[in-house]
C-alpha atoms as a PDB file:
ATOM      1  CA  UNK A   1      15.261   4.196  -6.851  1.00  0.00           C
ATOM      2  CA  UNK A   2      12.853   6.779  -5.504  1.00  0.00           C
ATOM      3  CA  UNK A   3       9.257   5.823  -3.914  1.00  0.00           C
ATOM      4  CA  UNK A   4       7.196   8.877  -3.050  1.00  0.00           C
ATOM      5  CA  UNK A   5       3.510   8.223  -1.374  1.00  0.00           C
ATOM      6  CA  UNK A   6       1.012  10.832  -1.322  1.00  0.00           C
ATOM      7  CA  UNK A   7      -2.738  10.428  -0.289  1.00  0.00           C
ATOM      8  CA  UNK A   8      -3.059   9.739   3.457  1.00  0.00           C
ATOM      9  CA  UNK A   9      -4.861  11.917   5.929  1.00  0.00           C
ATOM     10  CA  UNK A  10      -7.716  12.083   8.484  1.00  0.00           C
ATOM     11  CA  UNK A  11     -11.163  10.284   7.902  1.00  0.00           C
ATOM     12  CA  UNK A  12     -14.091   9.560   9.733  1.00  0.00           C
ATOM     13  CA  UNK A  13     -15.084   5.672   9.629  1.00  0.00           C
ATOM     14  CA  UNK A  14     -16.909   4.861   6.140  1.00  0.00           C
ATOM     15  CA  UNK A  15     -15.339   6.948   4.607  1.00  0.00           C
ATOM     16  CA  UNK A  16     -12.602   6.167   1.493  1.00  0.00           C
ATOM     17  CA  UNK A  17      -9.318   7.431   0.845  1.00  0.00           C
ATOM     18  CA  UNK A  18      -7.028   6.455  -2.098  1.00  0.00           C
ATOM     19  CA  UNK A  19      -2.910   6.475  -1.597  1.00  0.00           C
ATOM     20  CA  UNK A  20      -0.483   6.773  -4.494  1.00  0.00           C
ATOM     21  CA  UNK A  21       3.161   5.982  -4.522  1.00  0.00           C
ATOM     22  CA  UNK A  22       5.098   7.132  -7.504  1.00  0.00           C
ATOM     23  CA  UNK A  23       8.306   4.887  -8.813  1.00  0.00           C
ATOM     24  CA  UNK A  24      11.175   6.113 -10.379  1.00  0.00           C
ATOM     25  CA  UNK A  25      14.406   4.901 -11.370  1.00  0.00           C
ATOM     26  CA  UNK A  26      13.769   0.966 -11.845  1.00  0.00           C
ATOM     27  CA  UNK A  27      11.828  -1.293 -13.503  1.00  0.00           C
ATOM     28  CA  UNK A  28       9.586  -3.007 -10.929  1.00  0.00           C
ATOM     29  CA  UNK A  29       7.575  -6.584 -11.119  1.00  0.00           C
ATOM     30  CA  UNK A  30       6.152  -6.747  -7.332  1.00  0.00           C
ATOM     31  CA  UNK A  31       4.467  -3.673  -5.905  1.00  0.00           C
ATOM     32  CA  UNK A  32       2.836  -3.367  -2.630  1.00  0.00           C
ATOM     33  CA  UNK A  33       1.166  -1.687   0.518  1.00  0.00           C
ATOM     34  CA  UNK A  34       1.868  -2.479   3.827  1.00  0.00           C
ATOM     35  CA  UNK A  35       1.130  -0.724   7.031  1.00  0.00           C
ATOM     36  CA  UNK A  36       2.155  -0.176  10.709  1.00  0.00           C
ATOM     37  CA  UNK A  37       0.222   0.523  13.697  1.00  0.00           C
ATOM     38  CA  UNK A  38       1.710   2.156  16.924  1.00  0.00           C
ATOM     39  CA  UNK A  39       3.659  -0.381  19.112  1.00  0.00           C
ATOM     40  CA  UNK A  40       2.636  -3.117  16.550  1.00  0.00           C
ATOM     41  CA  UNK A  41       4.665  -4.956  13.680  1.00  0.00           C
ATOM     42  CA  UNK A  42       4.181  -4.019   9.805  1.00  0.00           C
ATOM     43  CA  UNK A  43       2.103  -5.731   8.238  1.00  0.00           C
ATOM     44  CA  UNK A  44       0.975  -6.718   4.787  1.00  0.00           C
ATOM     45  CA  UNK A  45      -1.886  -5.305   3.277  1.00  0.00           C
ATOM     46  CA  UNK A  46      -2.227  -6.023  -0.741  1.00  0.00           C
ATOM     47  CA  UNK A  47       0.209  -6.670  -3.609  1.00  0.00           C
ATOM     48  CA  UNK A  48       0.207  -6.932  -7.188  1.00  0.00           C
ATOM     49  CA  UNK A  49       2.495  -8.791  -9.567  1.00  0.00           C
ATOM     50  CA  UNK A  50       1.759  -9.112 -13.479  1.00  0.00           C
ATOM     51  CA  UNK A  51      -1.649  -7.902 -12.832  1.00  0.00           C
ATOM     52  CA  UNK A  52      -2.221 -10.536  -9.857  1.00  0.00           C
ATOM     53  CA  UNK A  53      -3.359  -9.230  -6.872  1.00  0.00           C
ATOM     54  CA  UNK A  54      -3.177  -9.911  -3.222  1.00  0.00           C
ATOM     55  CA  UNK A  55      -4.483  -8.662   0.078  1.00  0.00           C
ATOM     56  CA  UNK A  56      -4.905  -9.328   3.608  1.00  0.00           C
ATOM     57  CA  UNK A  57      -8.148 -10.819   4.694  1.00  0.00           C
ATOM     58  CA  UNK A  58      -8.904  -8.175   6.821  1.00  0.00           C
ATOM     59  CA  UNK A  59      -9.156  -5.601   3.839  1.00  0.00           C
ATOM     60  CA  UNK A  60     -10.916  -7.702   1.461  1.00  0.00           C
ATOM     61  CA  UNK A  61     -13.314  -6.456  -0.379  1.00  0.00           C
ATOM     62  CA  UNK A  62     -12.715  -2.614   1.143  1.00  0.00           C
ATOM     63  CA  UNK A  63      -9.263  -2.439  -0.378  1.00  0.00           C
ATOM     64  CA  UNK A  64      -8.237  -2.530  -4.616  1.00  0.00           C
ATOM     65  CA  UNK A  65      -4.787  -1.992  -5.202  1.00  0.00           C
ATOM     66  CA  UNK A  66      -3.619  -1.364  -8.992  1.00  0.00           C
ATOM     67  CA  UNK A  67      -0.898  -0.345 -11.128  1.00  0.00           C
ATOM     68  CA  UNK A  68      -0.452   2.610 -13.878  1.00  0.00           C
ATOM     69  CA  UNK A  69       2.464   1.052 -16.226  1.00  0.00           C
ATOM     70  CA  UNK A  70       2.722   4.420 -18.318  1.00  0.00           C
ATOM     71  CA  UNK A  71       2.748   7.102 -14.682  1.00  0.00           C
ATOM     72  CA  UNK A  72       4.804   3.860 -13.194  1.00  0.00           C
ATOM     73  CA  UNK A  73       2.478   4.493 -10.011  1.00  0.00           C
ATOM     74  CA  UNK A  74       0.762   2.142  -7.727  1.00  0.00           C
ATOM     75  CA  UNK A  75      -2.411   3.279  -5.886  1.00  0.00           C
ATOM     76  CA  UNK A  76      -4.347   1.777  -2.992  1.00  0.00           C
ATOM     77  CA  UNK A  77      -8.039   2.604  -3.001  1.00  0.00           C
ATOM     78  CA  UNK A  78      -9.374   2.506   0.562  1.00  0.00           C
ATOM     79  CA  UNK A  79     -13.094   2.226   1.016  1.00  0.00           C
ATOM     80  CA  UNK A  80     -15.298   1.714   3.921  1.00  0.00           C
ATOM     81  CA  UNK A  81     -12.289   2.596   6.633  1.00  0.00           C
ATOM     82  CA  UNK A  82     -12.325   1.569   9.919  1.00  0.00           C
ATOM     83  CA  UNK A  83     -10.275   2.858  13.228  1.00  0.00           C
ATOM     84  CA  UNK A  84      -8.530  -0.610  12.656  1.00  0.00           C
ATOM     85  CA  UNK A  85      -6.979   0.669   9.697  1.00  0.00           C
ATOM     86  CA  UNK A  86      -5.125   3.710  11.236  1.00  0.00           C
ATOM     87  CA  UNK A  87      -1.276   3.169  11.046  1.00  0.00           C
ATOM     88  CA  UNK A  88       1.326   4.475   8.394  1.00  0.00           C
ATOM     89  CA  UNK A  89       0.766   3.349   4.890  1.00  0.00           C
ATOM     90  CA  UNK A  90       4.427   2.273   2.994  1.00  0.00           C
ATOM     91  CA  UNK A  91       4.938   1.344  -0.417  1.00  0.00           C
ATOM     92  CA  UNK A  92       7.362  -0.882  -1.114  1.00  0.00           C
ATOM     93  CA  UNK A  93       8.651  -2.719  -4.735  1.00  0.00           C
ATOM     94  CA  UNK A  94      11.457  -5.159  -6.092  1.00  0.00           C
ATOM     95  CA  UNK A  95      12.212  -5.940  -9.492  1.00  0.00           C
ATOM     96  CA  UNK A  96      11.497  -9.529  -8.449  1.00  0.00           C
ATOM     97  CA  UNK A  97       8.502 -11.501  -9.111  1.00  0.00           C
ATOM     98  CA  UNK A  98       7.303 -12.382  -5.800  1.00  0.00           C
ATOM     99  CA  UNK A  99       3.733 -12.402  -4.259  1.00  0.00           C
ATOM    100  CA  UNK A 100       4.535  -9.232  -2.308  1.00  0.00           C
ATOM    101  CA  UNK A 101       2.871 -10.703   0.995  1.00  0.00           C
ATOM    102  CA  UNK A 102       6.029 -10.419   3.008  1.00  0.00           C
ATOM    103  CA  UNK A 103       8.151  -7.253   4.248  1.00  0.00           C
ATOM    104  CA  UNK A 104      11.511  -8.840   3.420  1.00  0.00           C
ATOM    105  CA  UNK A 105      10.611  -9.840  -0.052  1.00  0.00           C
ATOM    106  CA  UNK A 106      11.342  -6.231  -0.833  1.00  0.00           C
ATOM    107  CA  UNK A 107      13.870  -3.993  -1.155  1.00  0.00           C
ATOM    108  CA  UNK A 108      12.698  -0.096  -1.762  1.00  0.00           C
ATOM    109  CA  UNK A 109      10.448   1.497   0.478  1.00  0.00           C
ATOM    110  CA  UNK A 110       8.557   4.905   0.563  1.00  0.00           C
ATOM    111  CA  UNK A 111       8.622   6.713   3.800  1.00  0.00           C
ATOM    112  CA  UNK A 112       5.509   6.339   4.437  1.00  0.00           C
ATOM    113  CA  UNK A 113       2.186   7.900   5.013  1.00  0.00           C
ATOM    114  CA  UNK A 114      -0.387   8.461   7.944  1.00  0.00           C
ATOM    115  CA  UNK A 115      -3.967   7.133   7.433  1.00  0.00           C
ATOM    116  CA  UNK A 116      -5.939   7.872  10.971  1.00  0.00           C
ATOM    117  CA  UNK A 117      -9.728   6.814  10.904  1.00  0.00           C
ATOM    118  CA  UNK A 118     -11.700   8.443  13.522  1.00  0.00           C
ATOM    119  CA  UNK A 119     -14.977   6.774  14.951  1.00  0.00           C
END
Protein backbone atom coordinates (compact mmCIF):
# COMPACT_ATOMS: atom_id res chain seq x y z
CA UNK A 1 0.00 0.00 0.00
CA UNK A 2 1.43 3.27 -1.23
CA UNK A 3 0.00 6.88 -0.09
CA UNK A 4 1.65 9.75 -1.92
CA UNK A 5 0.43 13.54 -0.94
CA UNK A 6 1.13 16.33 -3.12
CA UNK A 7 -0.30 19.95 -2.77
CA UNK A 8 1.14 21.71 0.30
CA UNK A 9 3.20 24.85 0.25
CA UNK A 10 3.41 28.49 1.44
CA UNK A 11 0.26 30.82 1.65
CA UNK A 12 -0.57 34.01 2.92
CA UNK A 13 -3.79 33.94 5.33
CA UNK A 14 -7.12 33.82 3.08
CA UNK A 15 -5.80 32.26 0.85
CA UNK A 16 -6.81 28.34 -0.35
CA UNK A 17 -4.78 25.49 -1.09
CA UNK A 18 -6.04 21.99 -2.11
CA UNK A 19 -3.85 18.63 -1.04
CA UNK A 20 -4.14 15.32 -2.87
CA UNK A 21 -3.03 11.96 -1.70
CA UNK A 22 -2.99 9.23 -4.26
CA UNK A 23 -3.80 5.36 -3.09
CA UNK A 24 -2.50 2.46 -4.53
CA UNK A 25 -2.40 -1.07 -3.84
CA UNK A 26 -5.69 -1.62 -1.60
CA UNK A 27 -9.07 -1.16 -1.58
CA UNK A 28 -9.87 1.52 1.02
CA UNK A 29 -13.38 2.37 2.97
CA UNK A 30 -12.05 5.22 5.51
CA UNK A 31 -9.90 8.01 4.13
CA UNK A 32 -8.63 10.93 5.96
CA UNK A 33 -6.48 14.14 6.75
CA UNK A 34 -4.88 14.79 9.76
CA UNK A 35 -2.23 17.23 10.71
CA UNK A 36 0.66 18.07 13.13
CA UNK A 37 1.91 21.21 14.43
CA UNK A 38 5.52 21.70 15.87
CA UNK A 39 5.86 20.38 19.50
CA UNK A 40 2.07 19.52 19.36
CA UNK A 41 0.14 16.09 18.94
CA UNK A 42 -1.58 15.03 15.47
CA UNK A 43 -4.59 15.77 15.15
CA UNK A 44 -7.70 15.02 13.18
CA UNK A 45 -8.87 17.18 10.64
CA UNK A 46 -11.75 15.56 8.22
CA UNK A 47 -12.67 12.04 7.05
CA UNK A 48 -14.83 10.42 4.69
CA UNK A 49 -16.39 6.97 4.67
CA UNK A 50 -19.12 5.83 1.99
CA UNK A 51 -19.48 9.35 1.02
CA UNK A 52 -19.93 10.55 4.83
CA UNK A 53 -17.89 13.14 5.85
CA UNK A 54 -16.26 14.41 8.94
CA UNK A 55 -14.17 17.28 10.20
CA UNK A 56 -12.87 19.03 13.08
CA UNK A 57 -14.79 21.99 14.30
CA UNK A 58 -12.13 24.18 13.87
CA UNK A 59 -12.10 23.68 9.95
CA UNK A 60 -15.69 23.70 9.39
CA UNK A 61 -16.94 25.27 6.81
CA UNK A 62 -13.16 26.29 5.38
CA UNK A 63 -12.29 22.66 4.79
CA UNK A 64 -14.23 19.90 2.02
CA UNK A 65 -12.59 16.76 1.85
CA UNK A 66 -13.72 14.23 -1.06
CA UNK A 67 -12.94 11.17 -2.79
CA UNK A 68 -12.21 10.25 -6.68
CA UNK A 69 -13.25 6.34 -6.77
CA UNK A 70 -11.95 5.97 -10.51
CA UNK A 71 -8.06 8.14 -9.75
CA UNK A 72 -8.55 6.26 -6.12
CA UNK A 73 -7.41 9.82 -4.70
CA UNK A 74 -8.57 11.77 -1.78
CA UNK A 75 -8.22 15.60 -1.81
CA UNK A 76 -8.55 18.20 0.92
CA UNK A 77 -9.68 21.60 -0.30
CA UNK A 78 -8.39 24.29 2.06
CA UNK A 79 -10.04 27.66 1.92
CA UNK A 80 -9.80 30.73 3.94
CA UNK A 81 -6.30 29.50 5.79
CA UNK A 82 -5.21 30.73 8.82
CA UNK A 83 -1.54 30.68 10.65
CA UNK A 84 -3.47 28.12 12.92
CA UNK A 85 -3.51 25.77 10.22
CA UNK A 86 0.31 25.52 9.56
CA UNK A 87 1.60 21.96 10.48
CA UNK A 88 2.23 18.84 8.17
CA UNK A 89 -0.75 17.54 6.35
CA UNK A 90 -0.86 13.28 6.38
CA UNK A 91 -3.16 11.14 4.69
CA UNK A 92 -3.98 8.22 6.14
CA UNK A 93 -6.67 5.10 5.05
CA UNK A 94 -7.83 1.51 6.25
CA UNK A 95 -9.91 -0.81 4.50
CA UNK A 96 -12.15 -0.55 7.56
CA UNK A 97 -15.26 1.32 7.91
CA UNK A 98 -14.59 3.60 10.65
CA UNK A 99 -15.39 7.38 11.12
CA UNK A 100 -11.74 8.25 10.49
CA UNK A 101 -11.70 10.81 13.54
CA UNK A 102 -8.94 9.00 15.33
CA UNK A 103 -5.08 8.42 14.43
CA UNK A 104 -5.10 4.77 15.52
CA UNK A 105 -8.13 3.81 13.58
CA UNK A 106 -5.71 3.66 10.69
CA UNK A 107 -3.18 1.83 9.38
CA UNK A 108 -1.34 3.47 6.09
CA UNK A 109 -0.03 6.77 6.19
CA UNK A 110 1.52 9.23 3.59
CA UNK A 111 4.59 11.00 4.67
CA UNK A 112 3.26 13.90 4.83
CA UNK A 113 3.14 17.40 3.58
CA UNK A 114 3.96 21.05 4.83
CA UNK A 115 1.12 23.64 4.74
CA UNK A 116 2.68 27.06 6.39
CA UNK A 117 0.17 30.09 6.40
CA UNK A 118 1.84 33.32 6.80
CA UNK A 119 -0.03 36.42 8.37
Amino acid sequence: VQLVESGGGLVQAGDSLTLSCAASGGTFITEGWFRQAPGKEREFVASMAFSKAFYRDSVKGRFTIAKDNAKNTVTLQMNSLKPDDTAIYYCATTARFYTGTRVNEFNYWGQGTQVTVSS
